[in-house]
C-alpha atoms as a PDB file:
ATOM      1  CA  UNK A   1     -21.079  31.327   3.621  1.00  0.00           C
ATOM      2  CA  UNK A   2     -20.357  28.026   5.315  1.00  0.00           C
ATOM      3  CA  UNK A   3     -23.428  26.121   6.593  1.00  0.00           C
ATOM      4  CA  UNK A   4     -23.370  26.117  10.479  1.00  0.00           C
ATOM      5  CA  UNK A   5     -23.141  22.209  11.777  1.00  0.00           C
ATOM      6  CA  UNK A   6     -22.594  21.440  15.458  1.00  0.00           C
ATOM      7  CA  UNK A   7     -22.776  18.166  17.149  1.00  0.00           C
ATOM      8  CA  UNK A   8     -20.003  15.656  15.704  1.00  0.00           C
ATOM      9  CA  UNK A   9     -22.630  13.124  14.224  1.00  0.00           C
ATOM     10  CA  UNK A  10     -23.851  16.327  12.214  1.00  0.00           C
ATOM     11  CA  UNK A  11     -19.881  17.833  11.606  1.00  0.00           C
ATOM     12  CA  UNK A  12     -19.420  13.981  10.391  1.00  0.00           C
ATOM     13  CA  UNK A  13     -22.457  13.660   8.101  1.00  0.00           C
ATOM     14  CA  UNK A  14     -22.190  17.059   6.485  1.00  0.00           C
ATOM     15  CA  UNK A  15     -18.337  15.887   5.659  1.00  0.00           C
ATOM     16  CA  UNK A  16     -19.199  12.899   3.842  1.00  0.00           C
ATOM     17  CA  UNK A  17     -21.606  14.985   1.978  1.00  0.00           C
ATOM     18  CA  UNK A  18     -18.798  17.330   0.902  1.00  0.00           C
ATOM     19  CA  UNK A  19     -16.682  14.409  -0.257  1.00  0.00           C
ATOM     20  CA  UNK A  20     -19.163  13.158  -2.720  1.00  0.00           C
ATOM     21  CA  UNK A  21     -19.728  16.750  -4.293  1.00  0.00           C
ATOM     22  CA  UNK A  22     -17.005  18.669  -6.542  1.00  0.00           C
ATOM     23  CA  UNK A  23     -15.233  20.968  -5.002  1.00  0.00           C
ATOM     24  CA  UNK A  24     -16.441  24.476  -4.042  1.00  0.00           C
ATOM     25  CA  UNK A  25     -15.966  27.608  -2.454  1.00  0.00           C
ATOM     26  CA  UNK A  26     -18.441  27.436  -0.296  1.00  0.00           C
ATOM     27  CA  UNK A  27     -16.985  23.645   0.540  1.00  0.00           C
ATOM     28  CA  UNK A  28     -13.197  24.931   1.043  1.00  0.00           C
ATOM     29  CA  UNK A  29     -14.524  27.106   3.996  1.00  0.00           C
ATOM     30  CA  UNK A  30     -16.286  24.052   5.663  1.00  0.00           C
ATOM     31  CA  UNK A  31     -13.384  22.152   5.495  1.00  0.00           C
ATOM     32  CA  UNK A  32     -11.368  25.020   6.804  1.00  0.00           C
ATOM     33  CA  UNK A  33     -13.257  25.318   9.901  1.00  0.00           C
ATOM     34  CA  UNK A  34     -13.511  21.625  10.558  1.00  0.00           C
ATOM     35  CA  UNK A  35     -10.093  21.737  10.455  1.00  0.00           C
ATOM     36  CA  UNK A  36      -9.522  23.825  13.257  1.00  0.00           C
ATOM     37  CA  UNK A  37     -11.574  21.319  15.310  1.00  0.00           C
ATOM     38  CA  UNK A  38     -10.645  20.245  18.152  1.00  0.00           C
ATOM     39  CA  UNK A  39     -12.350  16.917  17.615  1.00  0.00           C
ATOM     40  CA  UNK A  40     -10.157  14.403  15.916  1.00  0.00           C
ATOM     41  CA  UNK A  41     -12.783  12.368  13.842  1.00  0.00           C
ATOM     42  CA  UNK A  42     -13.972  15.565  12.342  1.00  0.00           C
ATOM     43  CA  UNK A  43     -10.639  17.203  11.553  1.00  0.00           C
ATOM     44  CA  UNK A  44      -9.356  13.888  10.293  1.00  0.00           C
ATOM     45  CA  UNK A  45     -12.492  14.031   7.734  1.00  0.00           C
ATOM     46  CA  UNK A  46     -11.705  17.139   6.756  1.00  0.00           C
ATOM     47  CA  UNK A  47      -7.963  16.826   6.353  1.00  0.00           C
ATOM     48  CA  UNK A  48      -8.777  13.808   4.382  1.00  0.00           C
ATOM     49  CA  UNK A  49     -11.622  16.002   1.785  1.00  0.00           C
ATOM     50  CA  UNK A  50      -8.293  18.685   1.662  1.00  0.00           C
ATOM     51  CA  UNK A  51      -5.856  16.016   0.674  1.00  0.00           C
ATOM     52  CA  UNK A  52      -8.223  14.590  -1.944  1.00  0.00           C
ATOM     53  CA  UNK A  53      -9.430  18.691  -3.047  1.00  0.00           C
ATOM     54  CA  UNK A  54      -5.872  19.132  -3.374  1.00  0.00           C
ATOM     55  CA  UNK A  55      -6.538  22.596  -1.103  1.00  0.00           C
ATOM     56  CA  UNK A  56      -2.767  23.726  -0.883  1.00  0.00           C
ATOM     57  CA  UNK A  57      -3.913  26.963   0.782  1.00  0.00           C
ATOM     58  CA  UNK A  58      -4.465  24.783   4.043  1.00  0.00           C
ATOM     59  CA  UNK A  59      -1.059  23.552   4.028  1.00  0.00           C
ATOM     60  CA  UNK A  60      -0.444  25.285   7.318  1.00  0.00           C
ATOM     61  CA  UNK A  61      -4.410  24.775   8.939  1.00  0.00           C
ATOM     62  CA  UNK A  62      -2.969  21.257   8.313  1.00  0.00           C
ATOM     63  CA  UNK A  63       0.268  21.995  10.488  1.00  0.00           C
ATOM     64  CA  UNK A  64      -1.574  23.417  12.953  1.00  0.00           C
ATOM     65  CA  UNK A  65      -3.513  20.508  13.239  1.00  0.00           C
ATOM     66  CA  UNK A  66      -1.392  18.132  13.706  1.00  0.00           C
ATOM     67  CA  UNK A  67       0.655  20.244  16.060  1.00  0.00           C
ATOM     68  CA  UNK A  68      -2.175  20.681  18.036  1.00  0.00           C
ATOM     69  CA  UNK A  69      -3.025  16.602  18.394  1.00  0.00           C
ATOM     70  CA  UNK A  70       0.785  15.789  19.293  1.00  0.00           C
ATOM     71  CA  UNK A  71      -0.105  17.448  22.076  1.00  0.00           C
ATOM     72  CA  UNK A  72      -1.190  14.787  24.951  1.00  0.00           C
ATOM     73  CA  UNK A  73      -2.263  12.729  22.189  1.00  0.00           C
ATOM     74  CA  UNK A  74      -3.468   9.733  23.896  1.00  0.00           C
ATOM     75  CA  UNK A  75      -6.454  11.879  24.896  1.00  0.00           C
ATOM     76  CA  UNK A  76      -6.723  14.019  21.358  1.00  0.00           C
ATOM     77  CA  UNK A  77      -6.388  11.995  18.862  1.00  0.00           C
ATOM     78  CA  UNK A  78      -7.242   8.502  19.849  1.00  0.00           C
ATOM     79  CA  UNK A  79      -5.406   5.878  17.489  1.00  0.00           C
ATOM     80  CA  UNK A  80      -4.152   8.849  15.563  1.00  0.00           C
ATOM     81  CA  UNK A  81      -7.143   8.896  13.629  1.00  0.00           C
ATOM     82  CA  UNK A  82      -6.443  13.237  12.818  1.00  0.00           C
ATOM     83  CA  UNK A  83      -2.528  12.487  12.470  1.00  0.00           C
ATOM     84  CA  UNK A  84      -3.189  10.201   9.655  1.00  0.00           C
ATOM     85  CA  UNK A  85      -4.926  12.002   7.230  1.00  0.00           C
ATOM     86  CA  UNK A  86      -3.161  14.609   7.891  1.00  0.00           C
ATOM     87  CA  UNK A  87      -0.074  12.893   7.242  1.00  0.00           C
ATOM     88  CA  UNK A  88      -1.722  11.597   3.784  1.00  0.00           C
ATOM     89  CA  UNK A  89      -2.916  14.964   2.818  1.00  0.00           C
ATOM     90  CA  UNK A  90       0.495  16.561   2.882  1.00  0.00           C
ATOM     91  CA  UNK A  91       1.605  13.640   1.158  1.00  0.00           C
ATOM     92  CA  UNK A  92      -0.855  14.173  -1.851  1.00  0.00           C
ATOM     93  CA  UNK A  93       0.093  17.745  -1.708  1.00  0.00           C
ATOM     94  CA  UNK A  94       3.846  16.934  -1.609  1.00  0.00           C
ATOM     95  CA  UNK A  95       4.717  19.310   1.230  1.00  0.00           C
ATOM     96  CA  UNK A  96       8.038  20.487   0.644  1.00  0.00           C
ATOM     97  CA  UNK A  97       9.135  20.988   4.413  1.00  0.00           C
ATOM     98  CA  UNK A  98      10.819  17.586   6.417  1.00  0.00           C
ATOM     99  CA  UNK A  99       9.893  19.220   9.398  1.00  0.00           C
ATOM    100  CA  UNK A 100       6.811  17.567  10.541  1.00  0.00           C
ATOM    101  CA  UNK A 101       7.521  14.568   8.584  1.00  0.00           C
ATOM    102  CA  UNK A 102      10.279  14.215  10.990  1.00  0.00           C
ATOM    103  CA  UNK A 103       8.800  14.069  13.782  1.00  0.00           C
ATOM    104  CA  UNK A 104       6.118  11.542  12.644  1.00  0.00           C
ATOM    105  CA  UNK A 105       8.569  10.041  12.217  1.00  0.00           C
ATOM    106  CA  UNK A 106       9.727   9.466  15.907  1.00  0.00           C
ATOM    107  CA  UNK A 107       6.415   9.401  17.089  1.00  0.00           C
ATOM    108  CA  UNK A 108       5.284   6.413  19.740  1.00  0.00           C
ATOM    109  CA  UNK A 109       1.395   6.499  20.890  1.00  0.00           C
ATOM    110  CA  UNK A 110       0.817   4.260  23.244  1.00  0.00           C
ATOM    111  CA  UNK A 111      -2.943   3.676  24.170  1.00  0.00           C
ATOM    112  CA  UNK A 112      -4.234   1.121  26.622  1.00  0.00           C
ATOM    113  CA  UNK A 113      -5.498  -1.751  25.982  1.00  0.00           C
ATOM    114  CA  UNK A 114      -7.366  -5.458  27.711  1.00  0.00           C
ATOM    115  CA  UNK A 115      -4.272  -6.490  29.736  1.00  0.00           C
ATOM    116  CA  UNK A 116      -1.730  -3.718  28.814  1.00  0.00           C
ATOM    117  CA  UNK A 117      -1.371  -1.066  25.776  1.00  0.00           C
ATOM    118  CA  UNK A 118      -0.673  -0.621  22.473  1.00  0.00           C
ATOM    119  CA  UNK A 119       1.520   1.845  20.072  1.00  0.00           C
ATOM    120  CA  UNK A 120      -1.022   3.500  17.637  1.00  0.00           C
ATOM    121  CA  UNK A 121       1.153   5.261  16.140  1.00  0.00           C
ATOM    122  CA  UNK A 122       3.354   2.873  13.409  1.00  0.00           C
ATOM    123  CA  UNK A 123       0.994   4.445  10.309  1.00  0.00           C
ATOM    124  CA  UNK A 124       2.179   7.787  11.884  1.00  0.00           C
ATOM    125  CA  UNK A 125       6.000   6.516  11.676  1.00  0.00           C
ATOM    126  CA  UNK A 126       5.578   5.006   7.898  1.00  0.00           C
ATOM    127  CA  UNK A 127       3.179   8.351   6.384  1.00  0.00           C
ATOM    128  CA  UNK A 128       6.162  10.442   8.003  1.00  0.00           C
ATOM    129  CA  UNK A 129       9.116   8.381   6.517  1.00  0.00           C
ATOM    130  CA  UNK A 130       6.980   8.267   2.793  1.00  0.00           C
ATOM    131  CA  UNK A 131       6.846  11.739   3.615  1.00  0.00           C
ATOM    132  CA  UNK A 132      10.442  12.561   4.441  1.00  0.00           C
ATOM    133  CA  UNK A 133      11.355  10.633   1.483  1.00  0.00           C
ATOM    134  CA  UNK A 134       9.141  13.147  -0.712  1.00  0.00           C
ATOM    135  CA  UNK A 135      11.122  16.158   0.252  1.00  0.00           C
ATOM    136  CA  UNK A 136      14.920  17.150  -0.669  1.00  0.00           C
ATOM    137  CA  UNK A 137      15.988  16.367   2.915  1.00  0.00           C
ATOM    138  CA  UNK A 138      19.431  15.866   2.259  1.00  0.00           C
ATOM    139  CA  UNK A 139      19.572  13.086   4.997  1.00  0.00           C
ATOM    140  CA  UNK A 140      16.285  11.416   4.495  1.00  0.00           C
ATOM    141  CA  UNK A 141      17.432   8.286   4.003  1.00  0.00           C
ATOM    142  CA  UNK A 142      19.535   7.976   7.002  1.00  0.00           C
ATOM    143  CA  UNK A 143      16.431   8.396   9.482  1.00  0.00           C
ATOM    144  CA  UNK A 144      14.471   6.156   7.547  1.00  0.00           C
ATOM    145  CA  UNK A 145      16.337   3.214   7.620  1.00  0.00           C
ATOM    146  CA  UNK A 146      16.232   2.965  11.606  1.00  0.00           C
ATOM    147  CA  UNK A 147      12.370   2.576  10.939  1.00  0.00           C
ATOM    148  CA  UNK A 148      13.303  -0.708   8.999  1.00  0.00           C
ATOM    149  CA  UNK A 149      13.776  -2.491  12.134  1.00  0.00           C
ATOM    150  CA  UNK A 150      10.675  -1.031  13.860  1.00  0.00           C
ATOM    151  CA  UNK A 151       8.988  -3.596  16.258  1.00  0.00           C
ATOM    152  CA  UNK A 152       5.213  -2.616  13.911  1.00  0.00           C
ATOM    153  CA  UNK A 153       4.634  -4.196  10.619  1.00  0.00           C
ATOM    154  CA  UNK A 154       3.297  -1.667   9.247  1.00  0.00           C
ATOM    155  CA  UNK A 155       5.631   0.935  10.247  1.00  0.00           C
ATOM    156  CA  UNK A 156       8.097  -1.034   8.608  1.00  0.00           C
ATOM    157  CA  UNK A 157       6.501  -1.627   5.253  1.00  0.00           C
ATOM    158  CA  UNK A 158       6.158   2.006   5.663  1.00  0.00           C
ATOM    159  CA  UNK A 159      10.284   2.167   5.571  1.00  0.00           C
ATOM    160  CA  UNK A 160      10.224   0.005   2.319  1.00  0.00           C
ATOM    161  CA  UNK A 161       7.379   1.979   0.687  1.00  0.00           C
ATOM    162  CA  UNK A 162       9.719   5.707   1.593  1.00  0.00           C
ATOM    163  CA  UNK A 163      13.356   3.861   0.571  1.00  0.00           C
ATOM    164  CA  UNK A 164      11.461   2.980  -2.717  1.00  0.00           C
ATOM    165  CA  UNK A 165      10.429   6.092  -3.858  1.00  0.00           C
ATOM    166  CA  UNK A 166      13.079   8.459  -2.371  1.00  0.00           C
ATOM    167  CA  UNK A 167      15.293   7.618  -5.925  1.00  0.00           C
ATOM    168  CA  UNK A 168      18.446   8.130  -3.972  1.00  0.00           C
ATOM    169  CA  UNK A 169      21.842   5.980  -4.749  1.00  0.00           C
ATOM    170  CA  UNK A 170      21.772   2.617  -3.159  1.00  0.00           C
ATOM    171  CA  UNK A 171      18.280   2.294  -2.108  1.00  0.00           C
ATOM    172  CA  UNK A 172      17.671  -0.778  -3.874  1.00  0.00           C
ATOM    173  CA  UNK A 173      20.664  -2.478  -2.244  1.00  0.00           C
ATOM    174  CA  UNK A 174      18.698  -1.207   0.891  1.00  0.00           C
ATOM    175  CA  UNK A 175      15.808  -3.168  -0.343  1.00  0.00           C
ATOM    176  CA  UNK A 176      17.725  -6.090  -1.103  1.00  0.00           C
ATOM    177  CA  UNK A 177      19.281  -6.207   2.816  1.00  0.00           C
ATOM    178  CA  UNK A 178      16.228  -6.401   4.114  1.00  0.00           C
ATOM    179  CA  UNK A 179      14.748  -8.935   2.186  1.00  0.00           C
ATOM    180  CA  UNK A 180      17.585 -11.028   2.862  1.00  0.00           C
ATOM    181  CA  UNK A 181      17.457 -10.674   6.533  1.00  0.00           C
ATOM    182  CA  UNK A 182      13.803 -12.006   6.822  1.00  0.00           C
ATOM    183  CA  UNK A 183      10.723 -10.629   8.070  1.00  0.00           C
ATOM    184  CA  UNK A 184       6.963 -11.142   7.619  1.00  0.00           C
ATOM    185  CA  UNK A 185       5.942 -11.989   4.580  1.00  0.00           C
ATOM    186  CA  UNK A 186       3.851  -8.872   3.922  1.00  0.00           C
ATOM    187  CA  UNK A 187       6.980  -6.535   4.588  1.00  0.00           C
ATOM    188  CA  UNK A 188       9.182  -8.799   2.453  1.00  0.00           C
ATOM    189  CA  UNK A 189       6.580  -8.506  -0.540  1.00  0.00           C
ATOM    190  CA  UNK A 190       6.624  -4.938  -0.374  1.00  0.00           C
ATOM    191  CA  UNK A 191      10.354  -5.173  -0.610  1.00  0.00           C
ATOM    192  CA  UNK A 192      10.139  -7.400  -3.661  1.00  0.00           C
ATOM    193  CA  UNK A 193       7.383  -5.385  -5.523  1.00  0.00           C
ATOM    194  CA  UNK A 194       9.818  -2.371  -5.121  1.00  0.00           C
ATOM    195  CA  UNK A 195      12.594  -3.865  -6.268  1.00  0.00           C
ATOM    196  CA  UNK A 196      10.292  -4.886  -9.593  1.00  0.00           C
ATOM    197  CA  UNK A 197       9.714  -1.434  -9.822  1.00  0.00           C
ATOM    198  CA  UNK A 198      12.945   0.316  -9.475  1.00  0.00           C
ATOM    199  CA  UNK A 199      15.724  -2.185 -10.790  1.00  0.00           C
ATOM    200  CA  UNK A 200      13.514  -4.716 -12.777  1.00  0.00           C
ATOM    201  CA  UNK A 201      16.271  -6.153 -14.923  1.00  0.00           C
ATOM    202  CA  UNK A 202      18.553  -6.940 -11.932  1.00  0.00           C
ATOM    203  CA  UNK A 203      15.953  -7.664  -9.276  1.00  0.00           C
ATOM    204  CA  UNK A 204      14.056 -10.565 -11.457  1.00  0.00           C
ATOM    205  CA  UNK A 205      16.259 -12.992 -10.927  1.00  0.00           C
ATOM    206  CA  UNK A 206      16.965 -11.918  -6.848  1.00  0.00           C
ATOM    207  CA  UNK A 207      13.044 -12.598  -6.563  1.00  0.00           C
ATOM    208  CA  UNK A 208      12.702 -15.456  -8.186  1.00  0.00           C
ATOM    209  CA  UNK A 209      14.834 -17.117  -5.942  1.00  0.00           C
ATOM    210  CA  UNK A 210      12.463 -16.827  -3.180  1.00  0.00           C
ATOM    211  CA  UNK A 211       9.730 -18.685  -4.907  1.00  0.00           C
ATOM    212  CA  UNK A 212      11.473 -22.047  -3.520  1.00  0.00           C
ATOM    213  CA  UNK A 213      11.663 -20.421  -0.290  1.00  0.00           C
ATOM    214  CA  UNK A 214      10.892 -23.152   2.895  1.00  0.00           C
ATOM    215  CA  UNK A 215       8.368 -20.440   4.214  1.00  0.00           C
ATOM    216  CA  UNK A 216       5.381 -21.005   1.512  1.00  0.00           C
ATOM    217  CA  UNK A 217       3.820 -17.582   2.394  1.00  0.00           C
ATOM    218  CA  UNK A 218       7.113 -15.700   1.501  1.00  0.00           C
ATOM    219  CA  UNK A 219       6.974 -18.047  -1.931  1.00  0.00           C
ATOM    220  CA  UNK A 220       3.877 -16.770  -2.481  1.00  0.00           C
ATOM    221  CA  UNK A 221       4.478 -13.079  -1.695  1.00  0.00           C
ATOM    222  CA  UNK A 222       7.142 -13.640  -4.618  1.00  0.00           C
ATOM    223  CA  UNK A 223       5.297 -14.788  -7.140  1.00  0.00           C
ATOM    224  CA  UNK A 224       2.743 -12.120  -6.624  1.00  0.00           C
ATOM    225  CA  UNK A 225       5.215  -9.560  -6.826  1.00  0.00           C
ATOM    226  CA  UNK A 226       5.991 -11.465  -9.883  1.00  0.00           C
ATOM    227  CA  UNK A 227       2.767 -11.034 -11.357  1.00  0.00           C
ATOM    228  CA  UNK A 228       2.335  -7.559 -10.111  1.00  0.00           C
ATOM    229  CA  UNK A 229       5.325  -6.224 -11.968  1.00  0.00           C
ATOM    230  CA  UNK A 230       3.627  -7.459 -15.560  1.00  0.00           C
ATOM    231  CA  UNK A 231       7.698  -7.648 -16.931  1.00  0.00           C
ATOM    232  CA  UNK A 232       7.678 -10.103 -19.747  1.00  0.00           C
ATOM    233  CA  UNK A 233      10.362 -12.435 -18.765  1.00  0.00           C
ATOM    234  CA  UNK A 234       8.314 -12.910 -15.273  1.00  0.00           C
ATOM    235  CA  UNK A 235       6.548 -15.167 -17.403  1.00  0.00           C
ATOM    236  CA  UNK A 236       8.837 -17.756 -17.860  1.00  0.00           C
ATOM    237  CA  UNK A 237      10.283 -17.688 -14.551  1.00  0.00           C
ATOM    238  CA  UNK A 238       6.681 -18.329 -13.142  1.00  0.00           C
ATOM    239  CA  UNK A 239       5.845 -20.966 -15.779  1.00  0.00           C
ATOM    240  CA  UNK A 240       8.519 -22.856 -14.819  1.00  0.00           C
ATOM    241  CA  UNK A 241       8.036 -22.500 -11.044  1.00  0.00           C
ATOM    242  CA  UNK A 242       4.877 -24.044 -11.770  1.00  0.00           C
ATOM    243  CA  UNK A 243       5.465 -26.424 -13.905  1.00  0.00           C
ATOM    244  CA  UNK A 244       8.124 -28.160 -11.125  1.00  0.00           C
ATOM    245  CA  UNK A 245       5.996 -27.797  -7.792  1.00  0.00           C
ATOM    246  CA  UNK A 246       3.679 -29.959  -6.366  1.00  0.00           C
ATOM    247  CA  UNK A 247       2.342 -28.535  -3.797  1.00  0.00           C
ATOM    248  CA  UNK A 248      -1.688 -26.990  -4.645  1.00  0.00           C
ATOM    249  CA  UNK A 249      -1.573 -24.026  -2.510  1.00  0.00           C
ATOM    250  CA  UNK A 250       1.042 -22.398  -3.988  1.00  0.00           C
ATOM    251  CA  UNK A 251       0.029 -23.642  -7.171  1.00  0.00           C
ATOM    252  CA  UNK A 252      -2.868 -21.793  -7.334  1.00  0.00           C
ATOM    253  CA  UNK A 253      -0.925 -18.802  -6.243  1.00  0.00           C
ATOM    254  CA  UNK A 254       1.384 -19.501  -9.182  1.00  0.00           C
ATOM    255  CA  UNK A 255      -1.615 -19.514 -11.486  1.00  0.00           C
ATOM    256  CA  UNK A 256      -2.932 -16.052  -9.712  1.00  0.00           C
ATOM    257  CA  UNK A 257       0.283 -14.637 -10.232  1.00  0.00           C
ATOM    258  CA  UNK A 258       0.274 -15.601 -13.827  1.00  0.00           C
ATOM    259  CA  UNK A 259      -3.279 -14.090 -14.647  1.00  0.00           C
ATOM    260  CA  UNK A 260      -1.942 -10.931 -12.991  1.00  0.00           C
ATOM    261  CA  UNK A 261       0.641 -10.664 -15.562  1.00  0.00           C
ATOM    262  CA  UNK A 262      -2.225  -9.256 -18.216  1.00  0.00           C
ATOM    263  CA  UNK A 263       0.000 -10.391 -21.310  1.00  0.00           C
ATOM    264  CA  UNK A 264      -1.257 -12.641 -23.738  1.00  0.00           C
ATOM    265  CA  UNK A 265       1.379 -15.057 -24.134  1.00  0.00           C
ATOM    266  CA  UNK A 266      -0.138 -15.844 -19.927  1.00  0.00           C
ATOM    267  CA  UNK A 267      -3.462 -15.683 -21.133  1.00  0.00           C
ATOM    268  CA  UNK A 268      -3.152 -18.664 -23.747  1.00  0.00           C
ATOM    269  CA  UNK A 269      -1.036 -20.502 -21.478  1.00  0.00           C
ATOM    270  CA  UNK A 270      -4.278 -20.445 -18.269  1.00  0.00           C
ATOM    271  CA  UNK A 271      -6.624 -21.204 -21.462  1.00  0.00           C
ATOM    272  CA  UNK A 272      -4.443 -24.353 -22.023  1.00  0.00           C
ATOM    273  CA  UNK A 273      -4.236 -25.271 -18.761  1.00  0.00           C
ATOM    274  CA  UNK A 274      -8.180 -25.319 -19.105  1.00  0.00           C
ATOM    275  CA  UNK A 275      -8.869 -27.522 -21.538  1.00  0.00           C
ATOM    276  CA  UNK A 276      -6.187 -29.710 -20.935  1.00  0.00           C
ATOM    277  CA  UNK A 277      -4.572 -29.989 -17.249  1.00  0.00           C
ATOM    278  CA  UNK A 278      -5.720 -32.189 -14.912  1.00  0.00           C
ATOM    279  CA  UNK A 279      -9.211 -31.669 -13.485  1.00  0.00           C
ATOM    280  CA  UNK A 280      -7.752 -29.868 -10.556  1.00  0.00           C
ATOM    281  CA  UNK A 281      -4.887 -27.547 -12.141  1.00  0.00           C
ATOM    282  CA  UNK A 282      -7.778 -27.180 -14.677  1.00  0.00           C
ATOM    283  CA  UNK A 283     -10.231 -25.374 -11.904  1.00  0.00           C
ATOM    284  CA  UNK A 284      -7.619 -23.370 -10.479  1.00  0.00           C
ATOM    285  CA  UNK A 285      -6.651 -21.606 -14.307  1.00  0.00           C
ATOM    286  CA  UNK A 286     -10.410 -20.858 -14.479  1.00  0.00           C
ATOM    287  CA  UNK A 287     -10.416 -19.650 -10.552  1.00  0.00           C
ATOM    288  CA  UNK A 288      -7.032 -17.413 -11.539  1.00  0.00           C
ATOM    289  CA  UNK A 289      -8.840 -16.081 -14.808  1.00  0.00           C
ATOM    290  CA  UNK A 290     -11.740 -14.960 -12.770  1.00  0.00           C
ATOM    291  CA  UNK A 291     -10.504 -11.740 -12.322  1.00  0.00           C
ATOM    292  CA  UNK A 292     -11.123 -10.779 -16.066  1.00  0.00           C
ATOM    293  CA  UNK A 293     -14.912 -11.637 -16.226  1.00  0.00           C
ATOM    294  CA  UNK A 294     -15.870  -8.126 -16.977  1.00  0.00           C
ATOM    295  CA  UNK A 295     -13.840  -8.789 -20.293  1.00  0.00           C
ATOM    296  CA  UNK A 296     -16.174  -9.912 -22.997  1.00  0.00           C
ATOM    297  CA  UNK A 297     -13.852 -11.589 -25.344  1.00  0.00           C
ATOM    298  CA  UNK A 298     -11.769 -12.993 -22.730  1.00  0.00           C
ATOM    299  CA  UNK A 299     -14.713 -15.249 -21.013  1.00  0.00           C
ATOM    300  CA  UNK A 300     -15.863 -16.219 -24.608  1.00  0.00           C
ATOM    301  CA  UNK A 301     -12.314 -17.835 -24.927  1.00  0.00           C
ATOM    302  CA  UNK A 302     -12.642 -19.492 -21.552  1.00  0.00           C
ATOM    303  CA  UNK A 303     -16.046 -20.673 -22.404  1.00  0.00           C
ATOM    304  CA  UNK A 304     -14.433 -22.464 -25.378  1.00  0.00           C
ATOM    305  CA  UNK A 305     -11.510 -24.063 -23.193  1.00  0.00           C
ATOM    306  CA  UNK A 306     -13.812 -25.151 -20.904  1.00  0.00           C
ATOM    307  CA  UNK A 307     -16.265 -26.794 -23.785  1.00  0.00           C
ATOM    308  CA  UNK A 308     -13.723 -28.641 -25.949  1.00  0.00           C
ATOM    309  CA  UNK A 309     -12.421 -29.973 -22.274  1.00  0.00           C
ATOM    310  CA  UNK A 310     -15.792 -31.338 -21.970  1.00  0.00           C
END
């Protein structure tokens, strides 16, 4: 039987104790009837314990839900706290049906705010477009790339994230459009990254270019999409991005970027840079190495490029 919990700070508390145990019976049937809530914090915990439990059975408590907080949701579900994990746990669960994925969509919250208001809602737009994109919805694609112009970052990355993984014919030229017609430099990184991913052999080069870009944070966004994708012949391309720039902020992005690859050939290249760059491009290898120190054999090597540059 389901232990009886009533005020929210107790609803909350007894949630986060759930999430830390394995699932159980006994835990399905909390999570059920916090749910059903009516208080958004609470059934946004549990939604999010039901994605992560994987509890496929509450596929349509979950519908429900979210049904139930479209409904004057300015008032229900305050910054769409319920909506989104919601929206992630019938992601994790791969929902089959575009129906509600549609309409997140379309969905605008605005919410006021000092001096005017605000849409809450653009994580709502970009979990129901990754969503869409999930499903066989023959025409997915077409009301996903409206969101690509979306006036919210995120909801936008969102767009990138769905075209990505949808696998249908041409999305990569999708990709490709919008990096080419600008935006901020986080959207345009997600659009590089994905291109990595999908078309690696034809997008290297396409990326690449962007590392001499005027705007140093979209050079940088490049290069860590770069490094990201660990391909082998990023190597090179970074190498010699970095052997040609002068500039030390992007520099040390360059060097980040090259640690991130996780291939050896990288690795001996930092350790050279070491021992025997200049005292400054020497500092930033060790700073861009930092991220292995929980590898043993790798700080031993950096402790002996760092000695014989003594």
């Amino acid at each position: 039987m389901a232990r009886k919990v009533s005020s929210l700070e107790e609803q909350i508390d007894r949630l986060a104790e759930l999430r830390g145990q394995p699932p159980s019976p006994e835990g399905r049937a909390e999570v059920h009837k916090c749910l059903v809530s009516k208080l958004n914090l609470v059934a946004a915990k549990a939604a999010r314990i039901a994605g992560e439990w994987q509890i496929t059975e509450l596929m349509p408590e979950l519908i429900a839900a979210f049904e139930r907080f479209m409904v004057k949701p300015e008032t229900t579900d305050k910054r769409c706290a319920a909506k989104i994990e919601i929206l992630k746990a019938l992601c994790k669960m791969e929902y089959p049906s575009p129906s509600v994925f549609r309409r997140a969509l379309l969905h605008i919250q605005m919410e006021p705010t000092w001096g005017g208001s605000v849409d809450t809602a653009a994580e709502v737009r970009a979990l129901g477009a990754i969503g869409l994109a999930q499903t066989d919805y023959t025409e997915a694609l077409e009301e996903i790339v409206p969101l690509l112009l979306d006036s919210e970052r995120d909801a936008r990355i969102g767009a990138v994230r769905a075209i990505a993984v949808s696998g249908i014919p041409g999305s990569a030229l999708l990709l490709r459009l919008k990096a080419l017609s600008g935006d901020e430099p986080e959207v345009l990184g997600e659009c590089f990254a994905a291109l990595l991913r999908s078309e690696p052999g034809k997008s290297l080069e396409f990326v690449a270019k962007s590392l001499d870009h005027r705007d140093q944070a979209i050079a940088e966004v490049a290069a860590l999409a770069l490094g990201d994708s660990r391909l082998e012949n990023a190597f090179a391309v970074l190498r010699d991005a970095l052997q040609s720039l002068r500039a030390r902020p992007l520099r040390r992005t360059l060097l980040l970027a090259i640690a991130l690859l996780r291939r050896e050939n990288a690795i001996d290249y930092l350790l050279d840079l070491v021992q025997s760059a200049e005292d400054q491009t020497s500092a930033d290898a060790v700073a861009a190495l930092a991220m292995y120190n929980q590898d043993p054999n790798l700080q031993e090597r950096l402790d002996r490029a760092s000695k014989a540059r003594n």
